[in-house]
C-alpha atoms as a PDB file:
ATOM      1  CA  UNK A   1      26.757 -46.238 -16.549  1.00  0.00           C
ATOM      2  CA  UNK A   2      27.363 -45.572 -20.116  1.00  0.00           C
ATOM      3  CA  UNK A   3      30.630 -43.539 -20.995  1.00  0.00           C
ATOM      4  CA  UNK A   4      28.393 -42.260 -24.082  1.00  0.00           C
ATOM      5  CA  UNK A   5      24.903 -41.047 -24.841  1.00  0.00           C
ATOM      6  CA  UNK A   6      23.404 -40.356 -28.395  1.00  0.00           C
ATOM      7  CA  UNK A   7      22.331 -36.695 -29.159  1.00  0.00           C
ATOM      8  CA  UNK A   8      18.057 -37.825 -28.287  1.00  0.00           C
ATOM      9  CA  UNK A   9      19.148 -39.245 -24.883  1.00  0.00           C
ATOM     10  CA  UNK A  10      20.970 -35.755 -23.786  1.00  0.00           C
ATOM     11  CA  UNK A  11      17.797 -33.882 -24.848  1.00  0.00           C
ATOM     12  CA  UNK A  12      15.850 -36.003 -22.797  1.00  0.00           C
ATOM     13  CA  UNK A  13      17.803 -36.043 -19.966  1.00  0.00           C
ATOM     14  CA  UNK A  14      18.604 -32.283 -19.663  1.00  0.00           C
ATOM     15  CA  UNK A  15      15.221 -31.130 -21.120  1.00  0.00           C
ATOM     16  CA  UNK A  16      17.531 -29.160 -23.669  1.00  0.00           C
ATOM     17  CA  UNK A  17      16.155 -29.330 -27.270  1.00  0.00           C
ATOM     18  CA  UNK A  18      18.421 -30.954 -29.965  1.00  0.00           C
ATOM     19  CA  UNK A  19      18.464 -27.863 -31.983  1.00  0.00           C
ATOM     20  CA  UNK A  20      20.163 -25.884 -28.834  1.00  0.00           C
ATOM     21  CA  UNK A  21      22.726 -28.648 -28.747  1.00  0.00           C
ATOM     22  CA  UNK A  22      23.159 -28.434 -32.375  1.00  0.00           C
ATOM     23  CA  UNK A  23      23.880 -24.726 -31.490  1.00  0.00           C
ATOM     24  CA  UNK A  24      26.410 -25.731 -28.915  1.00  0.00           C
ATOM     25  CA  UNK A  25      28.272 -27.382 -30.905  1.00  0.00           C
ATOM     26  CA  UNK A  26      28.167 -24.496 -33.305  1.00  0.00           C
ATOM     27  CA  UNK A  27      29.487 -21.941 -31.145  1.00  0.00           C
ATOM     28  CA  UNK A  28      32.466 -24.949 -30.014  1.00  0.00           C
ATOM     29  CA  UNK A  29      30.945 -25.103 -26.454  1.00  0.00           C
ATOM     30  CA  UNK A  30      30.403 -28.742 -26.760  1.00  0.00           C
ATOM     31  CA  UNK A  31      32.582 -30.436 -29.287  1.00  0.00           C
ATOM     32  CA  UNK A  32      30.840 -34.094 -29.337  1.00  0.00           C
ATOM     33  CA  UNK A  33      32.519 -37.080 -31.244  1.00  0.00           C
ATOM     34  CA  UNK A  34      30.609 -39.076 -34.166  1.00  0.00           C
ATOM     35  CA  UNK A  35      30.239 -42.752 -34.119  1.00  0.00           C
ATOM     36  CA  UNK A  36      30.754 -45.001 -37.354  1.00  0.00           C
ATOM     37  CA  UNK A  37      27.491 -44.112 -38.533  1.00  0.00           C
ATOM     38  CA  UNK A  38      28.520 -40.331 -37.841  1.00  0.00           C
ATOM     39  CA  UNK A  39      25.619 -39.831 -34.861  1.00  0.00           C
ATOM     40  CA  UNK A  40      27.294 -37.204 -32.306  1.00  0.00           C
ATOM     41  CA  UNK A  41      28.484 -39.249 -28.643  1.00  0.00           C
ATOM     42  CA  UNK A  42      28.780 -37.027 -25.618  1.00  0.00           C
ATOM     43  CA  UNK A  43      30.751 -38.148 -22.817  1.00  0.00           C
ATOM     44  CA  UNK A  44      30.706 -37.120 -18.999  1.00  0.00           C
ATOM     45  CA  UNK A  45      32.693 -34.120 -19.519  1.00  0.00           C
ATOM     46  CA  UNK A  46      29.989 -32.499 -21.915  1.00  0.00           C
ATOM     47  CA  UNK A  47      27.620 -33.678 -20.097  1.00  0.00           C
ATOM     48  CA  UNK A  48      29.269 -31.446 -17.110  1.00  0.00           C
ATOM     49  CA  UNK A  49      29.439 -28.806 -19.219  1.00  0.00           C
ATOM     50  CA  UNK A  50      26.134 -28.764 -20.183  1.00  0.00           C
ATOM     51  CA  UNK A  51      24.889 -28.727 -16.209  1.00  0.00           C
ATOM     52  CA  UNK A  52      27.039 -25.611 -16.102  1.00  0.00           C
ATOM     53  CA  UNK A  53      25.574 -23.976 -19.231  1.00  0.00           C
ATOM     54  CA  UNK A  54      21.363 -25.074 -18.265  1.00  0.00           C
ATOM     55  CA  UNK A  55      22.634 -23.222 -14.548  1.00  0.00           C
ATOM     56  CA  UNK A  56      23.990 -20.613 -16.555  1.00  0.00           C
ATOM     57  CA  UNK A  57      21.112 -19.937 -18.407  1.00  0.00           C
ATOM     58  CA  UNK A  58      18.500 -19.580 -15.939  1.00  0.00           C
ATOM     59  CA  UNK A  59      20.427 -16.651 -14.724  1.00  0.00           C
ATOM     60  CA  UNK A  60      20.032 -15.180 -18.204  1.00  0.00           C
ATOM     61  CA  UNK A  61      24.079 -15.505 -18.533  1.00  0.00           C
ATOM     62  CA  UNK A  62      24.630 -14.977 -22.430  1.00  0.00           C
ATOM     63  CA  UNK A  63      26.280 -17.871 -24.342  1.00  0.00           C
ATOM     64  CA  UNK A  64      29.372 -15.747 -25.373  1.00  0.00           C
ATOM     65  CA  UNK A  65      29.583 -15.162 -21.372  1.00  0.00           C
ATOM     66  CA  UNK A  66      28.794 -18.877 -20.890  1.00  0.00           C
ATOM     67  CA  UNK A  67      31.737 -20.330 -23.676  1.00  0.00           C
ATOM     68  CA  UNK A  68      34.027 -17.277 -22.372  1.00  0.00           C
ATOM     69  CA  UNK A  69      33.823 -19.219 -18.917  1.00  0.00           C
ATOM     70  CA  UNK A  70      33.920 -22.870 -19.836  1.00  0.00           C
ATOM     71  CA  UNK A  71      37.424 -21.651 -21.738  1.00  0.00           C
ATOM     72  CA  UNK A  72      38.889 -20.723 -18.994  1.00  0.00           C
ATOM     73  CA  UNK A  73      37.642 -22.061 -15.945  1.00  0.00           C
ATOM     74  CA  UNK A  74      39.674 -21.571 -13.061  1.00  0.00           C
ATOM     75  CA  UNK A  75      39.381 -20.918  -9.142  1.00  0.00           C
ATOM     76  CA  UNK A  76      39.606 -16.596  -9.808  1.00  0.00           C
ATOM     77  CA  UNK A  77      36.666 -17.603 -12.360  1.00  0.00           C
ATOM     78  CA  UNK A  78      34.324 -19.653 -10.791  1.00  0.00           C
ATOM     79  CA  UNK A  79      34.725 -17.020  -7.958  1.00  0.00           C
ATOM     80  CA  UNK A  80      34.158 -14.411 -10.322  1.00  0.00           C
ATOM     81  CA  UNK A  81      31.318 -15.790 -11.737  1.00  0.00           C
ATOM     82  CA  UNK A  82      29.352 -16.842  -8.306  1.00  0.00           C
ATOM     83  CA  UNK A  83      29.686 -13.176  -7.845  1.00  0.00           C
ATOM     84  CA  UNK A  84      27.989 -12.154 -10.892  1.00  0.00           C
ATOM     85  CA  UNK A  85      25.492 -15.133  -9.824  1.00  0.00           C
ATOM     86  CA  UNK A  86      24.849 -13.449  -6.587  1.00  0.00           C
ATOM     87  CA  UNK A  87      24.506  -9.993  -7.915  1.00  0.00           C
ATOM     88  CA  UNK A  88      22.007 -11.216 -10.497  1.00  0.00           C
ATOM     89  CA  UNK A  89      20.127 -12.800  -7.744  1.00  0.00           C
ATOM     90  CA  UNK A  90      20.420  -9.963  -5.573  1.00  0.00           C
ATOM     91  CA  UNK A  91      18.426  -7.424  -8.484  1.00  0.00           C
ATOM     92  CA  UNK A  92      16.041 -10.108  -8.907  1.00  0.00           C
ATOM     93  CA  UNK A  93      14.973 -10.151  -5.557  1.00  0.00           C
ATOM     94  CA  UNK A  94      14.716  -6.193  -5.601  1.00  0.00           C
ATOM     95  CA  UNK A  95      12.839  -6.104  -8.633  1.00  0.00           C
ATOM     96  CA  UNK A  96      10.577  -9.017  -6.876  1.00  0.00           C
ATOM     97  CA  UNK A  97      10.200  -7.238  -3.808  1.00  0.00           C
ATOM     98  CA  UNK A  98       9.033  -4.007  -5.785  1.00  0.00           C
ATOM     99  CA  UNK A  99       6.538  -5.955  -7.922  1.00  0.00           C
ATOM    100  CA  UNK A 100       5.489  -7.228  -4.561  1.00  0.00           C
ATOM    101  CA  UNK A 101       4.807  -3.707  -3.016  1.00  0.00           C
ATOM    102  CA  UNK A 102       3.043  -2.705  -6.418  1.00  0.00           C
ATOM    103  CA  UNK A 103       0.427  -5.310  -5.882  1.00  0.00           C
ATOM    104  CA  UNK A 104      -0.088  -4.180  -2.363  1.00  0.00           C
ATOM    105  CA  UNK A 105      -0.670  -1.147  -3.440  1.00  0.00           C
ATOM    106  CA  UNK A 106      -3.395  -2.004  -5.933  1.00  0.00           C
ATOM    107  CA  UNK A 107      -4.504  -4.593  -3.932  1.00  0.00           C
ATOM    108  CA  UNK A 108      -5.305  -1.929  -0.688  1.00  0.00           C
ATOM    109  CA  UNK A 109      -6.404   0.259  -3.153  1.00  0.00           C
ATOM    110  CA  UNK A 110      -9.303  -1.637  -4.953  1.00  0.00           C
ATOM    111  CA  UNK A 111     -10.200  -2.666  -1.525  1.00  0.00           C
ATOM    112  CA  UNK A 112     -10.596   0.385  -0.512  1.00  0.00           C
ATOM    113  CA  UNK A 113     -12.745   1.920  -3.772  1.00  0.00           C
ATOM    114  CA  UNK A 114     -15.318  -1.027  -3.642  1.00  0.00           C
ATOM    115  CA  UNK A 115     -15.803   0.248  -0.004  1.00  0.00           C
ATOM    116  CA  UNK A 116     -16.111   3.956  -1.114  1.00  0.00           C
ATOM    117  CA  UNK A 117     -19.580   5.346  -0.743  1.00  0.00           C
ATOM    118  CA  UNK A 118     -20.961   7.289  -3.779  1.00  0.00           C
ATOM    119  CA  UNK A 119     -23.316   9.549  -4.619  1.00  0.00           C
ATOM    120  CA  UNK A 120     -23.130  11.719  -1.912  1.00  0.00           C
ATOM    121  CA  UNK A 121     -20.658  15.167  -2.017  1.00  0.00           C
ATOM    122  CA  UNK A 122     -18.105  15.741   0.724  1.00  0.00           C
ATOM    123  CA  UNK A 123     -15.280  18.469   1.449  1.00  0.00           C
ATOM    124  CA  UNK A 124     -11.817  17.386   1.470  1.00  0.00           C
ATOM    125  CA  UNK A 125      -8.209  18.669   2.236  1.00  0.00           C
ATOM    126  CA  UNK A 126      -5.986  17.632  -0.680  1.00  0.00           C
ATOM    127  CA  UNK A 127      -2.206  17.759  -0.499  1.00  0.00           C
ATOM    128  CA  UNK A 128      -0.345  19.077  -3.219  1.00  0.00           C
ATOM    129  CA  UNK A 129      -0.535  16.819  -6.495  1.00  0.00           C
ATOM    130  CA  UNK A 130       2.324  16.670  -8.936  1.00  0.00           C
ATOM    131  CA  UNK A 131       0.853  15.907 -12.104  1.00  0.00           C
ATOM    132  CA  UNK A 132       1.775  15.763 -15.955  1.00  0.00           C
ATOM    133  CA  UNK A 133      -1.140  15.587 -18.995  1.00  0.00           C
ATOM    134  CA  UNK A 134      -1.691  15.477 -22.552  1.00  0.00           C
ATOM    135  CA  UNK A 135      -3.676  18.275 -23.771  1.00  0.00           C
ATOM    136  CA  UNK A 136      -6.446  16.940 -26.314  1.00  0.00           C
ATOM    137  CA  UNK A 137     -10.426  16.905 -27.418  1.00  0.00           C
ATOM    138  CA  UNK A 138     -11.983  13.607 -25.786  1.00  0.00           C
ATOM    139  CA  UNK A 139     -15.199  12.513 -27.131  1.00  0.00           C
ATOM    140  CA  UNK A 140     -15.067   8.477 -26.870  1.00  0.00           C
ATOM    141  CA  UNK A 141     -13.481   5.759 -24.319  1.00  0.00           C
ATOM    142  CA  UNK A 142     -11.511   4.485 -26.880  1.00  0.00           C
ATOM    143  CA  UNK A 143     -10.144   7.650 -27.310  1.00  0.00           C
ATOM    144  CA  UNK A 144      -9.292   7.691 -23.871  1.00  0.00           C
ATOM    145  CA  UNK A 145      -7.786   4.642 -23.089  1.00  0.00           C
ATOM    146  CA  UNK A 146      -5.180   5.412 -26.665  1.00  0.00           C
ATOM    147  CA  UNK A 147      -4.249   8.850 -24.991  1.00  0.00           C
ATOM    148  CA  UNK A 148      -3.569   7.025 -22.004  1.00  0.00           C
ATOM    149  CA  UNK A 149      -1.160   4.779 -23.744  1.00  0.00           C
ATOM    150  CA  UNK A 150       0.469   7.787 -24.844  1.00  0.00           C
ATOM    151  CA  UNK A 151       1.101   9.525 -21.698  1.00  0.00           C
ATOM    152  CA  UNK A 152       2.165   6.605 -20.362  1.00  0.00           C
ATOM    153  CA  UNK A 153       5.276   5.982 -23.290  1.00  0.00           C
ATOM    154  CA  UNK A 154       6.000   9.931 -22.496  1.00  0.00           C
ATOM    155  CA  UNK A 155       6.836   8.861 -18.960  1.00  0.00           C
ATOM    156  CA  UNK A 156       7.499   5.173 -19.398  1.00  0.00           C
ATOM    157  CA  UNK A 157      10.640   5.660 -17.474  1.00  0.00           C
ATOM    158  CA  UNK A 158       8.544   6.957 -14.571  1.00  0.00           C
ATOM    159  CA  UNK A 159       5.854   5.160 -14.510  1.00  0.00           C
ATOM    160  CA  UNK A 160       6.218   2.383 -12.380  1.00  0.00           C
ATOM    161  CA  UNK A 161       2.873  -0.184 -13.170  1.00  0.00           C
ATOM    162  CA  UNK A 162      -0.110   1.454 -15.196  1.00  0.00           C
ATOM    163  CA  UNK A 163      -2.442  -0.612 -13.206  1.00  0.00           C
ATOM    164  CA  UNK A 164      -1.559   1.285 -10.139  1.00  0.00           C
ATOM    165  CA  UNK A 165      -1.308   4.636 -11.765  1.00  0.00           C
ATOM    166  CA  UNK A 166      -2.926   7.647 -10.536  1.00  0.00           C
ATOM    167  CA  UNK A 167      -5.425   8.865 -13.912  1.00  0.00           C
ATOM    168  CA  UNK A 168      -7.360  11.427 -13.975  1.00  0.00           C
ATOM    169  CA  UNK A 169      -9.302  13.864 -16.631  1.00  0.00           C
ATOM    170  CA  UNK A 170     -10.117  17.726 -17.141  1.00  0.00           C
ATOM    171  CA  UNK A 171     -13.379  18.005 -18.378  1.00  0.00           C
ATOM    172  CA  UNK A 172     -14.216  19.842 -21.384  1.00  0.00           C
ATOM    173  CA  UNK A 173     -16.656  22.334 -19.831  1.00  0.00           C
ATOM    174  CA  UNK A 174     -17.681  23.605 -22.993  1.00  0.00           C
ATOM    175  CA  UNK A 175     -19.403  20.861 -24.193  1.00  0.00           C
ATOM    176  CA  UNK A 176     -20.969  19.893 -21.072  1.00  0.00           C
ATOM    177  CA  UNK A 177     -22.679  23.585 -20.088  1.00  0.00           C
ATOM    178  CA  UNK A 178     -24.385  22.004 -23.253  1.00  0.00           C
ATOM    179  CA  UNK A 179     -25.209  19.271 -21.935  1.00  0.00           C
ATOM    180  CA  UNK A 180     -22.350  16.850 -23.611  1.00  0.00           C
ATOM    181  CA  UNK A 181     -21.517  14.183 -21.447  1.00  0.00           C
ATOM    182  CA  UNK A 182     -18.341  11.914 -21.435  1.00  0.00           C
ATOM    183  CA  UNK A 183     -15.992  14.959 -22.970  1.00  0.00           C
ATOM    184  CA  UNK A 184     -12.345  15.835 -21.817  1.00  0.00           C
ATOM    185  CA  UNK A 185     -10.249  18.722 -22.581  1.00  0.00           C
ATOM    186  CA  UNK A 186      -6.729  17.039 -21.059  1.00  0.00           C
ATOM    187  CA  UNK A 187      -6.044  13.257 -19.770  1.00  0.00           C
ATOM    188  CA  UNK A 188      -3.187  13.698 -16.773  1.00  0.00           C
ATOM    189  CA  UNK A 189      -1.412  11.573 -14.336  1.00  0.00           C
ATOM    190  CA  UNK A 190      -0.355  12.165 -10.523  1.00  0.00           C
ATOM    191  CA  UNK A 191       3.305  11.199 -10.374  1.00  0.00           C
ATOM    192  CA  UNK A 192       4.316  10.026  -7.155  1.00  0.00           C
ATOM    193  CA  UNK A 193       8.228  10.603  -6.909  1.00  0.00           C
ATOM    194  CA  UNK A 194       8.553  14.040  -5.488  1.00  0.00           C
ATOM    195  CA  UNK A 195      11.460  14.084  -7.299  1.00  0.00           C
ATOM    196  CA  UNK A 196       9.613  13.577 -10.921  1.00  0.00           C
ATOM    197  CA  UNK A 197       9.573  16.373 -13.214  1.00  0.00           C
ATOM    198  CA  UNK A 198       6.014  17.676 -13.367  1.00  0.00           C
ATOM    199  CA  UNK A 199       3.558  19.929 -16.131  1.00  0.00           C
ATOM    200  CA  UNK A 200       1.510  21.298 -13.736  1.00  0.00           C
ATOM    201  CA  UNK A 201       0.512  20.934  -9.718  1.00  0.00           C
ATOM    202  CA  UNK A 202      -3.226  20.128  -8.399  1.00  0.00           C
ATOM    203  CA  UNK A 203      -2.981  22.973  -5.736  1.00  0.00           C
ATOM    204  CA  UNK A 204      -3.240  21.662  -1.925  1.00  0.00           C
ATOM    205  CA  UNK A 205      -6.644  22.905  -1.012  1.00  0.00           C
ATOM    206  CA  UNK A 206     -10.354  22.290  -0.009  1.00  0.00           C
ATOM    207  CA  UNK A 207     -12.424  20.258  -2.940  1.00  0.00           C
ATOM    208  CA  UNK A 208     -15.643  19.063  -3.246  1.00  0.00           C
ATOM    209  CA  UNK A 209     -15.957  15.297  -3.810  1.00  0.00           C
ATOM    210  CA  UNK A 210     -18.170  12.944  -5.217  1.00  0.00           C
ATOM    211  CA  UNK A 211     -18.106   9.534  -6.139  1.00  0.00           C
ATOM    212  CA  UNK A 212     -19.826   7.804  -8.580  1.00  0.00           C
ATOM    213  CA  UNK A 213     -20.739   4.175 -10.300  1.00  0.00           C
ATOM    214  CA  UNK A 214     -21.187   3.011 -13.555  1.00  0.00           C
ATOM    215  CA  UNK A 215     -20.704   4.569 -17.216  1.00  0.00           C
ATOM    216  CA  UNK A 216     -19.497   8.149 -17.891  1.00  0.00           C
ATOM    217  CA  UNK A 217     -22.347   8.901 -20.455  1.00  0.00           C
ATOM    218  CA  UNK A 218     -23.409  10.123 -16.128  1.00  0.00           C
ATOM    219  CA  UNK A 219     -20.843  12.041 -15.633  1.00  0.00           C
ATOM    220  CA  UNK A 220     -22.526  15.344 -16.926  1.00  0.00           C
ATOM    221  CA  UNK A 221     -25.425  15.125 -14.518  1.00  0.00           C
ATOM    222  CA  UNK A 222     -23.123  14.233 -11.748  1.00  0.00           C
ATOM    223  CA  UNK A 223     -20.990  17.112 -12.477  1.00  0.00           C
ATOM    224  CA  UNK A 224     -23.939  19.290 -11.994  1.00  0.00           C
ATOM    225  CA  UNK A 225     -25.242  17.611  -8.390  1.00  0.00           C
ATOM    226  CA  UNK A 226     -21.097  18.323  -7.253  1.00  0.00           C
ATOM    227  CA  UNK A 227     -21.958  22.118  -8.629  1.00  0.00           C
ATOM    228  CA  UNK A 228     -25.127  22.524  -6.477  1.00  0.00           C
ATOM    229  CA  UNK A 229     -23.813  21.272  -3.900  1.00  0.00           C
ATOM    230  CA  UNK A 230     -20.823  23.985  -4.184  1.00  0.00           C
ATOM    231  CA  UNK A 231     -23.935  26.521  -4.282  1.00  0.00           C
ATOM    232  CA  UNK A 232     -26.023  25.377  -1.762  1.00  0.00           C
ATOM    233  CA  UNK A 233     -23.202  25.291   0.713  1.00  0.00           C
ATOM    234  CA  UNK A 234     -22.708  28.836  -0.221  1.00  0.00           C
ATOM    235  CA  UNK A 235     -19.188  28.020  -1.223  1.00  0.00           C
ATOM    236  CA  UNK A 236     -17.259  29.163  -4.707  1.00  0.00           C
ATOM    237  CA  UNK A 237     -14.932  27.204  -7.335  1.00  0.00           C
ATOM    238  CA  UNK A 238     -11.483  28.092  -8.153  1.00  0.00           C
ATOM    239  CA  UNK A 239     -11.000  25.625 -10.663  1.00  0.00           C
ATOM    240  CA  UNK A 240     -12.194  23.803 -13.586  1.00  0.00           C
ATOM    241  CA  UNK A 241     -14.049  19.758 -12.597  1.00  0.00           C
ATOM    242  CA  UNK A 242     -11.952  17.067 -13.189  1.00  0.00           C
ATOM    243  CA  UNK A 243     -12.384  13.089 -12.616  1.00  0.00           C
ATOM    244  CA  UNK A 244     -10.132  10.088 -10.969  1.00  0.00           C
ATOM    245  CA  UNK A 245     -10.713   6.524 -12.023  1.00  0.00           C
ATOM    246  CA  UNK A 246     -10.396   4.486  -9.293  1.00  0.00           C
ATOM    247  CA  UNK A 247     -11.959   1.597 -10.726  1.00  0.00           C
ATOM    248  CA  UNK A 248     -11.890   1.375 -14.505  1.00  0.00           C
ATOM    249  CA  UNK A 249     -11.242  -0.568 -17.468  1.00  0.00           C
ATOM    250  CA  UNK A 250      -8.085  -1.893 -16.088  1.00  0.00           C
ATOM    251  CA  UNK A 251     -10.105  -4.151 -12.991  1.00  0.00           C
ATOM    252  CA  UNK A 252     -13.214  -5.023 -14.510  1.00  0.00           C
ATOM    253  CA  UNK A 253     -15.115  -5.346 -17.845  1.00  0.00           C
ATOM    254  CA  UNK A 254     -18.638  -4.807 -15.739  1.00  0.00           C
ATOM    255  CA  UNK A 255     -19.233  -0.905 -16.172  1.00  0.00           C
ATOM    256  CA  UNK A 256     -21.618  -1.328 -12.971  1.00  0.00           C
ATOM    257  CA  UNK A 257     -18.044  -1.977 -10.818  1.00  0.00           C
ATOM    258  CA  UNK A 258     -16.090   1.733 -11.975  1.00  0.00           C
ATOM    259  CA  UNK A 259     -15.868   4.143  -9.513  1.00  0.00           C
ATOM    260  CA  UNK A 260     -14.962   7.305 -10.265  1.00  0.00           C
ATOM    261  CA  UNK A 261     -14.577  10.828  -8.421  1.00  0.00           C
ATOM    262  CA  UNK A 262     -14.855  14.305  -9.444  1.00  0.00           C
ATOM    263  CA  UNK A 263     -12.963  16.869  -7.682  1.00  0.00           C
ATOM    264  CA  UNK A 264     -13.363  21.076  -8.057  1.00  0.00           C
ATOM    265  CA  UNK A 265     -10.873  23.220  -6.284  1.00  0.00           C
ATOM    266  CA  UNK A 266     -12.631  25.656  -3.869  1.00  0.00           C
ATOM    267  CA  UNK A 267     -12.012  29.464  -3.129  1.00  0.00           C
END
């Protein structure tokens, strides 16, 4: 075994680039020697060092953290340090574990929607919802999806995964009584922390339901089927239509795959 190795050799062996050695060296973590022809030589003590600092690394340990260690490496550090290590770990795992769930969630939850059946209305008992919205006119998708954004940065700190976000969308009755499709009044999200401050509440109640498929340019005529249906049944709204994506944009490019419901609050 060699007791030296050029700069090109290191980089191979430790899949470290030469630049980041270069840097090394900068920062006095490695202090290599030069040859007669002034190439740097590292010997078997940087080349420990580096194992420590590639180790290091991965754990997303900062170099001043990394050089702050290799100065002063003792027993009460290296303990110190594996404790760090395991601490890092430890939040990893968490944060791993909550991804994890978040999938779940949207996995059971797309299941679920593709086995929805649509088109025909049905009464249900909704608990309370704690919600919060951005008020504004809604004419277009893309306008849509860029208020969406912005509710989202509002509550970034709250909102856990958009993708498994609760959206949903006041309709702006105006517009369709003349028969304007595809218009919103107010864009608004269902927070699921009871603990999460809130703009407003979806009452617990009775609603009328109904699912749909496809584009929104349908959502005027399907607003009006939910409104018979309200009639018919001799029953009487107490609030303005709204709509819940439950498959949108954020699954699937095919508009034939949304599914989305519309909900009115009943006397």
């Amino acid at each position: 075994m060699k007791d030296y190795y050029k700069i090109n050799e290191i980089s191979k062996l430790y899949g470290i680039g030469v630049d980041s050695l270069r840097y090394y060296e900068k920062l006095e973590i490695l202090k290599p020697r030069r040859d007669t022809n002034g190439y740097r030589l590292y010997d078997l003590k940087d080349m420990y060092k580096l194992t420590v600092i590639r180790d290091l690394r991965k754990l997303d340990f900062s170099m001043a953290q990394i050089k702050e260690f290799l100065g002063g490496q003792c027993v009460d550090n290296t303990l110190s340090l594996l404790r760090e290590e395991r601490e890092l770990l430890d939040a990893q795992m968490e944060e791993i574990a909550r991804r994890k769930a978040l999938i779940g969630k949207r996995i059971a939850s797309l299941s679920s929607a593709r086995m929805t059946e649509d088109g025909i209305p049905v009464l249900k008992k909704m608990a309370r919802r704690r919600c919060v919205r951005i008020e504004q006119y809604i004419t277009r998708d893309e306008e849509m999806d860029f208020v969406i954004r912005k509710l989202q940065k509002k509550y970034e700190d709250r909102i856990q995964d958009l993708g498994t976000q609760t959206i949903g969308a006041f309709f702006a009755m105006d517009d369709m009584e003349r028969g304007i499709a595809n218009s919103y009044k107010s864009v608004f999200f269902v927070m699921e922390d009871p603990g999460d401050e809130a703009d407003f509440v979806l009452p617990e109640g009775i609603y009328a339901s109904l699912c749909y498929r496809g584009g929104y340019n349908q959502n005027g005529e399907r607003v009006r089927d939910l409104q018979e249906y309200v009639r018919r049944e001799g029953l009487a709204a107490a609030g303005t239509p709204f709509e819940i994506y439950w498959i949108d944009n954020r699954d699937t490019i095919r508009e034939e795959e949304f599914l989305t419901e519309i909900q009115i609050l009943l006397q």
